[in-house]
Protein backbone atom coordinates (compact mmCIF):
# COMPACT_ATOMS: atom_id res chain seq x y z
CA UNK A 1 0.00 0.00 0.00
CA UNK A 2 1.00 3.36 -1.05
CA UNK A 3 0.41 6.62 0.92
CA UNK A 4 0.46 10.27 -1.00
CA UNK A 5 1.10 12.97 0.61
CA UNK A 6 -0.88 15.31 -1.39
CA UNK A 7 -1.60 19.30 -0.41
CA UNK A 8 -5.49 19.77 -0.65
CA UNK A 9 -7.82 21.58 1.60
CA UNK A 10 -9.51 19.50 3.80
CA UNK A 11 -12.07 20.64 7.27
CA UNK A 12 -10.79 19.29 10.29
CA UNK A 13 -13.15 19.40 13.25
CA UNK A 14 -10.37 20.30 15.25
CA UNK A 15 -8.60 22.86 13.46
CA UNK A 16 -10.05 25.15 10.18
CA UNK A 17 -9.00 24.56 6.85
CA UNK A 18 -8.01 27.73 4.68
CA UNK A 19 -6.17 25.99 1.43
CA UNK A 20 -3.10 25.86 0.20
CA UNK A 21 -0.77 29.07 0.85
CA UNK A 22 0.63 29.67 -1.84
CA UNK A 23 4.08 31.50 -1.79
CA UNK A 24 4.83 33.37 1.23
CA UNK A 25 2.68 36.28 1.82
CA UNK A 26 4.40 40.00 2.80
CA UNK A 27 2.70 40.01 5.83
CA UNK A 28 4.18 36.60 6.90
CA UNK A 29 7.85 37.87 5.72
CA UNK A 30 7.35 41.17 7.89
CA UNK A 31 6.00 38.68 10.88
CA UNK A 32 9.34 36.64 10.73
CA UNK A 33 11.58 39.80 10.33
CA UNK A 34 9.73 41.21 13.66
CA UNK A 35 10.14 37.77 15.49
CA UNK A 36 13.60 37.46 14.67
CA UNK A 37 14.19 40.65 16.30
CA UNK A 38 12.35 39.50 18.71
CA UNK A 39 14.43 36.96 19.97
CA UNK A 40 17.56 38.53 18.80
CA UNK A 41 20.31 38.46 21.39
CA UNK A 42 23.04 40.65 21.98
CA UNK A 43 25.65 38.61 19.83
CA UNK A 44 26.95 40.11 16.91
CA UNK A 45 24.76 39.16 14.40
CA UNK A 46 28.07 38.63 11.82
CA UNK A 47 28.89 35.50 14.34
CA UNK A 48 27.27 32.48 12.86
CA UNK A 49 27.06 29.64 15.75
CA UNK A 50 27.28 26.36 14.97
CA UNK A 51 23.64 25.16 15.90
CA UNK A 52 23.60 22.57 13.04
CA UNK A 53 26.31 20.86 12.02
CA UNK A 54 27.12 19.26 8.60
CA UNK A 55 27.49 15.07 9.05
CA UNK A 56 29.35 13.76 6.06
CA UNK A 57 27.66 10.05 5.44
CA UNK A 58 29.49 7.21 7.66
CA UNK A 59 31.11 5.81 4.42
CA UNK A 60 33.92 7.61 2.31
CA UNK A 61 32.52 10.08 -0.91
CA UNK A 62 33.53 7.10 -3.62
CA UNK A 63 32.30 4.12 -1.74
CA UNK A 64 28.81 3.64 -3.27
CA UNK A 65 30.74 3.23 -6.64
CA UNK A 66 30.07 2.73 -9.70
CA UNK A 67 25.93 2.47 -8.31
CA UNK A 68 26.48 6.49 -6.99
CA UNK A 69 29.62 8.24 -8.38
CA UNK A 70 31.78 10.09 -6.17
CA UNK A 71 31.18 13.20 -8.59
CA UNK A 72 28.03 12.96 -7.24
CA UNK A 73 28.49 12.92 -3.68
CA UNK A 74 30.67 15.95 -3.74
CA UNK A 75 27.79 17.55 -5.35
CA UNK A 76 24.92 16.63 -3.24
CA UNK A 77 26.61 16.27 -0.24
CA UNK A 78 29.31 18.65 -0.40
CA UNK A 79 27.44 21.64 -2.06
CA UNK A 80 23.36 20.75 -1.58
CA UNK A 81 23.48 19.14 2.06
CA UNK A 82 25.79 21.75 2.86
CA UNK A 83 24.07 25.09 1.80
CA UNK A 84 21.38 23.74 3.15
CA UNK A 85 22.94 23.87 6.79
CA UNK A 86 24.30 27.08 6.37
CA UNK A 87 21.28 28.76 5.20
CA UNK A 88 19.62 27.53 8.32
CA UNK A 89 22.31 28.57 10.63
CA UNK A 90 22.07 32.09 9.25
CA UNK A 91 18.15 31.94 9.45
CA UNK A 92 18.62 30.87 13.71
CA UNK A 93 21.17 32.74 14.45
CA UNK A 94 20.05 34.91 17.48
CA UNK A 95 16.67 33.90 17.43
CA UNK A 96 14.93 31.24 20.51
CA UNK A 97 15.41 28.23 17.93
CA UNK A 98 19.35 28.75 18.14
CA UNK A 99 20.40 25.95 20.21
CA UNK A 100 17.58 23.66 19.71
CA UNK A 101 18.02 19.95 18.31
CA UNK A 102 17.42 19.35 14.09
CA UNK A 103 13.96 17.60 14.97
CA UNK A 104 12.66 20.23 17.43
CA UNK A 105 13.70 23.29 14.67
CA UNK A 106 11.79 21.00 12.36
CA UNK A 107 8.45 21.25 14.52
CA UNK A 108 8.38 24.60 15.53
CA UNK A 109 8.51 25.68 11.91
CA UNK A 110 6.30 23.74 10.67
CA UNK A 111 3.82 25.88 11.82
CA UNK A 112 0.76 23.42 11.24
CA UNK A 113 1.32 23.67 7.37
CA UNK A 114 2.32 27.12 7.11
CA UNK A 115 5.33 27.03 7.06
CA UNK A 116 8.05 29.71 8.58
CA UNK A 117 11.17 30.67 6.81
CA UNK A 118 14.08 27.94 8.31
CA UNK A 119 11.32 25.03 7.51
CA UNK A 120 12.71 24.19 4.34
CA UNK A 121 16.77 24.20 4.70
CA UNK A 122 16.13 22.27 8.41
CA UNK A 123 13.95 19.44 6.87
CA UNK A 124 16.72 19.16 4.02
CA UNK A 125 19.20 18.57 6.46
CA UNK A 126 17.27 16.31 8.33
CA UNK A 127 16.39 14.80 5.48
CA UNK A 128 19.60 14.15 3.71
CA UNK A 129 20.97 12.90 6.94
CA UNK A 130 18.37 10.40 6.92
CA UNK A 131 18.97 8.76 3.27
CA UNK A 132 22.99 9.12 3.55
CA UNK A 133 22.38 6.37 6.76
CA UNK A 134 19.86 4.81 4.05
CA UNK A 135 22.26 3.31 2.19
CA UNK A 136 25.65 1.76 2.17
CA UNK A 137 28.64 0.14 -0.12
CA UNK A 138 27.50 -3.43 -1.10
CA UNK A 139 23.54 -2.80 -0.44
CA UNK A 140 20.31 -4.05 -1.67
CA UNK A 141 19.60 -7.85 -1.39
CA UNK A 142 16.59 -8.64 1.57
CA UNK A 143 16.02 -7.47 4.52
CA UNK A 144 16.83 -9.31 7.66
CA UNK A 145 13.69 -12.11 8.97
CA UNK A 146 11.83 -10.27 10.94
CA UNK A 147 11.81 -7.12 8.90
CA UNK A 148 10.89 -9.49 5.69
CA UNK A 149 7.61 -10.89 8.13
CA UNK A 150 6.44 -7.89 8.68
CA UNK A 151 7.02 -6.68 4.93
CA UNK A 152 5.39 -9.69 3.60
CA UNK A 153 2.49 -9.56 6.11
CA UNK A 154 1.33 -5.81 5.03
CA UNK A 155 2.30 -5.77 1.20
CA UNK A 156 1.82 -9.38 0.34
CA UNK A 157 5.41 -10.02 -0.59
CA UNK A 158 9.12 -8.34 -0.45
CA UNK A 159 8.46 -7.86 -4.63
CA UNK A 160 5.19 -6.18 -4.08
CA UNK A 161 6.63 -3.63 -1.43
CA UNK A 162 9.69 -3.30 -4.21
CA UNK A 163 7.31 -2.64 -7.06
CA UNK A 164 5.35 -0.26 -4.65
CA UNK A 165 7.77 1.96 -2.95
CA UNK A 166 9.28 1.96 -6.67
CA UNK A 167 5.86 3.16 -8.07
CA UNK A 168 6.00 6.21 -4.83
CA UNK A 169 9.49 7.36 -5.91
CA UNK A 170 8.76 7.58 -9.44
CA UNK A 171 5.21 9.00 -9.36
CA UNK A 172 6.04 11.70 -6.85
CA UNK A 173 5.48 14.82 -9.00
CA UNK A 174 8.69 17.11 -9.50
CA UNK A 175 11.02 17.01 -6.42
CA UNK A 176 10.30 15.12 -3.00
CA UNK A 177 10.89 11.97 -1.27
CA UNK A 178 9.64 8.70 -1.09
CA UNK A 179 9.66 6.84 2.26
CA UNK A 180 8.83 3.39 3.90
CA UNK A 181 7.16 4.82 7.68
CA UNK A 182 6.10 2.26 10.26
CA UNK A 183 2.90 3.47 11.61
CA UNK A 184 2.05 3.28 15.15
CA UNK A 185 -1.22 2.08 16.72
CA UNK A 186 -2.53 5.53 17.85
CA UNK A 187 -5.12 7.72 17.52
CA UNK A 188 -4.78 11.17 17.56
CA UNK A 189 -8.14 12.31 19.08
CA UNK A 190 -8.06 14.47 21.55
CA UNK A 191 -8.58 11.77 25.14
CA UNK A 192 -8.84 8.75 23.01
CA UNK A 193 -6.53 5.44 23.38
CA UNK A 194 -7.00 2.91 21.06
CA UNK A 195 -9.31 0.31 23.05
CA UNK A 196 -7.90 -3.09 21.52
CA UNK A 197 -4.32 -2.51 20.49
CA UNK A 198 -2.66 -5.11 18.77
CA UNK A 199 0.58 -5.66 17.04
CA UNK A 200 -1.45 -6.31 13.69
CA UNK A 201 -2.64 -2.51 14.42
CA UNK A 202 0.86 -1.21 13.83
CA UNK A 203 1.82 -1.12 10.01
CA UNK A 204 4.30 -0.66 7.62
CA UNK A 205 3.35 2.23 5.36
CA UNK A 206 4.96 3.87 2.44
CA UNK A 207 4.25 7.56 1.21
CA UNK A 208 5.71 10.46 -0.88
CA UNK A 209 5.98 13.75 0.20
CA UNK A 210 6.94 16.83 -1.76
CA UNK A 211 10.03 19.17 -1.78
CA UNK A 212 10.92 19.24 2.38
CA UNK A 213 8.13 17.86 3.80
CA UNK A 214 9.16 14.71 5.71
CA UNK A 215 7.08 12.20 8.12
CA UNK A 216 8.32 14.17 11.14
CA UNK A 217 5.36 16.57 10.71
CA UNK A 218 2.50 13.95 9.74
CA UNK A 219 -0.05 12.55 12.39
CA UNK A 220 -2.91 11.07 11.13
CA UNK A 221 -6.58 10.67 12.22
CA UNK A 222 -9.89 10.10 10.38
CA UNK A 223 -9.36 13.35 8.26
CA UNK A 224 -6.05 12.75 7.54
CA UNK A 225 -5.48 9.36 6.84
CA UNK A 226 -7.38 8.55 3.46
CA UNK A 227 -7.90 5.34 1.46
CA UNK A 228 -8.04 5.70 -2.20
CA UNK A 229 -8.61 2.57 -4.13
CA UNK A 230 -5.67 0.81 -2.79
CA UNK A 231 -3.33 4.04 -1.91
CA UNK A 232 -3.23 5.33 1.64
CA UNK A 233 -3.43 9.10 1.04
CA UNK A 234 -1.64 11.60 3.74
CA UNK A 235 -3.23 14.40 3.47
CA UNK A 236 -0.80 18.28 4.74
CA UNK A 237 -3.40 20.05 6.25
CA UNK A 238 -2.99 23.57 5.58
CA UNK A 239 -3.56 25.90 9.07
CA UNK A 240 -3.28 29.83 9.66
CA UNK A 241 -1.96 30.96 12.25
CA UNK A 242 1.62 31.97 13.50
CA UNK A 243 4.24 30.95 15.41
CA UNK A 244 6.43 33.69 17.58
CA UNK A 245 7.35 31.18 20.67
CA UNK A 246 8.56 26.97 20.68
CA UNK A 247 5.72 25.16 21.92
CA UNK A 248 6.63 21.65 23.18
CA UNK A 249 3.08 20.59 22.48
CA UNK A 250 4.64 20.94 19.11
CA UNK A 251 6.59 17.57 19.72
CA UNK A 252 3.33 15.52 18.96
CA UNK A 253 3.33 16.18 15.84
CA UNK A 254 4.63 13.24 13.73
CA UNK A 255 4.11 10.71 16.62
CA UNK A 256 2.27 8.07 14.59
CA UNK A 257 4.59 8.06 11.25
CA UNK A 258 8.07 6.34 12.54
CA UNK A 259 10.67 6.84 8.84
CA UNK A 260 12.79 3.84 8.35
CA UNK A 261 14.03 4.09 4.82
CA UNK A 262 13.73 7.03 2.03
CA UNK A 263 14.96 7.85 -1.40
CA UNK A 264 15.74 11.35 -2.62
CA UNK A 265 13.97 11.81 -5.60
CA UNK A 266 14.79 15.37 -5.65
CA UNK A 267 16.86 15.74 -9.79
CA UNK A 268 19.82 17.04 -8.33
CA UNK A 269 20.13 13.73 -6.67
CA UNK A 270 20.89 11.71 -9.62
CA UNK A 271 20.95 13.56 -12.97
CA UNK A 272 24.71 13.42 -12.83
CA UNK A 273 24.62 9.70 -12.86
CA UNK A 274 21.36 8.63 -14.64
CA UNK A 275 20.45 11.99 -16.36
CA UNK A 276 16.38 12.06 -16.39
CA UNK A 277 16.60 8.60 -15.89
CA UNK A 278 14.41 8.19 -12.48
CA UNK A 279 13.11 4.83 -12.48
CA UNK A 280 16.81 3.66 -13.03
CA UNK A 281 17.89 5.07 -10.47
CA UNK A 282 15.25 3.90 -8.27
CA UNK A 283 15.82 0.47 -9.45
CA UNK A 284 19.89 0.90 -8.76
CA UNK A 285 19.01 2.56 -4.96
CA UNK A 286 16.92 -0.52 -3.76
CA UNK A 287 19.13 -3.74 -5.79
CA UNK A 288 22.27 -1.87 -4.82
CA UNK A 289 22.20 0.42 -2.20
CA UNK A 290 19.39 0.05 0.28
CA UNK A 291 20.95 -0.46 4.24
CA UNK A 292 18.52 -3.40 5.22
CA UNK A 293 20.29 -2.83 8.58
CA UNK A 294 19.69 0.54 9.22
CA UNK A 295 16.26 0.03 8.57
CA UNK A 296 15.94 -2.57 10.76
CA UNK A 297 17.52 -0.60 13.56
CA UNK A 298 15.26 2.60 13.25
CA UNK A 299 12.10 -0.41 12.93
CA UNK A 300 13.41 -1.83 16.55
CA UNK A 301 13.65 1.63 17.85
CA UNK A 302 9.91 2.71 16.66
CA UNK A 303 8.50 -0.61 17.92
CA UNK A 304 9.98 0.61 21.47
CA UNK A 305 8.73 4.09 21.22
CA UNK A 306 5.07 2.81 20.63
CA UNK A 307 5.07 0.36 23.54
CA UNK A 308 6.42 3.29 25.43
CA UNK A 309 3.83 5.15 23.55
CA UNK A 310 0.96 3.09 24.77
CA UNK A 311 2.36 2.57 28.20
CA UNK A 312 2.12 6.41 29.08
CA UNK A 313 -1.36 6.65 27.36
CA UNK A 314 -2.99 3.79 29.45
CA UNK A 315 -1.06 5.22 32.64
CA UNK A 316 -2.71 8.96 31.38
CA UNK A 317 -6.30 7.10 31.01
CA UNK A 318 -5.80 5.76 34.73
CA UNK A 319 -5.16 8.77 35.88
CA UNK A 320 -8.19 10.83 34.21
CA UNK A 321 -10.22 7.44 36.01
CA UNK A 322 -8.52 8.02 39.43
CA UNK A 323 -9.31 11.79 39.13
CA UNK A 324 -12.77 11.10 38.17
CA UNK A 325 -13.71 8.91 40.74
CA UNK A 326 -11.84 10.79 43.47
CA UNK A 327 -14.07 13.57 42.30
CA UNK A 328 -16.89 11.20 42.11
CA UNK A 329 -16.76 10.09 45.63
CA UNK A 330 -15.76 13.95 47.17
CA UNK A 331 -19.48 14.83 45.41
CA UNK A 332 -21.31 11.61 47.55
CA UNK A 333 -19.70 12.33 50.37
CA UNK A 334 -20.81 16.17 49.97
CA UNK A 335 -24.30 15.19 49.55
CA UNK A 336 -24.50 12.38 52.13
CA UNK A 337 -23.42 15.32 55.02
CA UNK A 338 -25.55 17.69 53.49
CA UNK A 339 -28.47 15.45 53.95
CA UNK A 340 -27.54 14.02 57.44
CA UNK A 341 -27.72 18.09 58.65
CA UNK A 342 -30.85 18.56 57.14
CA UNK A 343 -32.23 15.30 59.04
CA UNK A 344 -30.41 16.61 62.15
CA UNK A 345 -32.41 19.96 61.72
């Protein structure tokens, strides 16, 4: 199954819809200019900090040879990655997201779908970390067993999830990623815990998103979370609103979509090497390059967080019960005394 990640308006009954922004609005470049000065501080602003730093991939520049040249890794790497990270420590500098970790920066600018100004270069760093760890010299073949069970159990096959994630990389339109997300067993409604959780409940998913725009920011719901003949469809929701102080409420965002693999389909990623020749390289990245092991690492890790996940939740719901019946039982007691006075009387 294939998720989309596909910018339409859509009501929420939490939240109003107002469409798609399109391009960023005066207004919303004069609100970021005041909120930077905002949270300027008294450092010269000609001192750029090192808030994000540039990680070269764990493997040398010509090691994915002759399936990614080294010509090409000095250009995505060592000029895309890299402006990438510099424009966002320029964009930070000073301001109350200086200082903060890559996912948090992520979050706060997201701004619910309208995004602020550092959104874009901080998800392209995050993001390009992401696929360098992706892939390694000597990749491709399977995945290890369990990762292959659970594979086979929600595609049908490992060559179905192949031909699918294939079909997500080469259908997202113009630049973007394609990514394989394991999606937790949670529902994002307001007080609600899933009542019969299961580990059937918690899927392997893949979906496309476009330019920056990386699972991080997804959660998904009944209005977000869309079947479409056999496509699940992840729908941005597109709020107003802005954004002038970090909210760690923020940090929920994204809970439910755990990334374990992606492919940057972005051109600059492999024109050098394949020209316009996507689906080649797409073919070359999973028989060739693919880290089985690093995806099965980030799958161990997201399988922890959800247990964790549903341990607070269930410990939150006993809580709310405690409270209510504590509550409960101060009202009875109330009424019992009131009624023994009047008795008295």
């Amino acid at each position: 199954m294939v998720a989309t990640a596909t910018a339409i308006p859509l009501s929420s009954p939490l939240f109003p819809c107002h469409g798609i922004h399109r391009g960023r609005s005066p207004f919303r470049s004069l609100q970021w200019t005041l909120t930077q000065r905002l949270f300027r501080r008294r450092a010269s602003l000609t001192t750029i900090t090192a808030s994000v730093d540039l990680k070269p991939p764990s493997y040398p520049l010509n090691a994915l040879e002759p399936h990614m040249s080294k010509e090409t890794l000095e250009y995505h790497w060592g000029k895309h990655h890299r402006t990438y990270v510099e424009n966002l420590n320029k964009q930070i500098v000073g301001t109350e997201l200086d200082g903060m970790i890559l996912e948090d920066i992520i979050l706060a600018t997201y701004n619910k779908g309208v995004f602020l100004p550092p959104f874009n270069n901080a998800a392209q760093v995050w993001n390009h970390e992401f696929f360098w760890e992706s892939m390694k010299p000597d990749g491709g073949g399977k995945p290890s067993e369990e990762l292959l069970e659970l594979i086979d159990r929600d595609f049908g096959s490992f060559e179905k999830f192949i031909n699918e994630f294939k079909l997500a990389a080469s259908t997202q339109f113009g630049s973007g990623w394609a990514w394989l997300v394991y999606k937790a067993n949670r529902l994002n409604v307001g007080n609600a815990v899933n009542p019969c959780p299961s580990d059937t409940d918690k899927k392997l998913v893949i979906v496309k998103s476009p330019n920056a725009v990386n699972p991080l920011v997804w959660d998904y719901s009944v209005s977000d979370l869309i079947v479409v003949g056999s496509f699940y469809v992840v729908s941005i929701i597109y709020y107003t609103g802005w954004c002038t102080k970090y909210d760690a409420s923020m940090s929920s965002h994204g809970d439910s979509l755990q990334p374990l693999l992606t492919i940057d389909v972005w051109e600059h990623a492999y024109y050098l090497d394949f020209q316009n020749r996507r689906p080649d390289y797409i073919t070359t990245f999973m028989e060739k390059l693919v880290s089985w092991e690093a995806v099965s690492s980030r799958l161990e890790l997201a399988k922890a967080w959800a247990t964790e996940r549903e341990m607070q939740e269930e410990k939150r719901k006993r809580e709310e019960e405690e409270a209510e019946l504590a509550e409960n039982e101060a009202v009875e007691m109330y009424v019992e005394s009131d009624t023994d006075d009047s008795e008295a009387e």
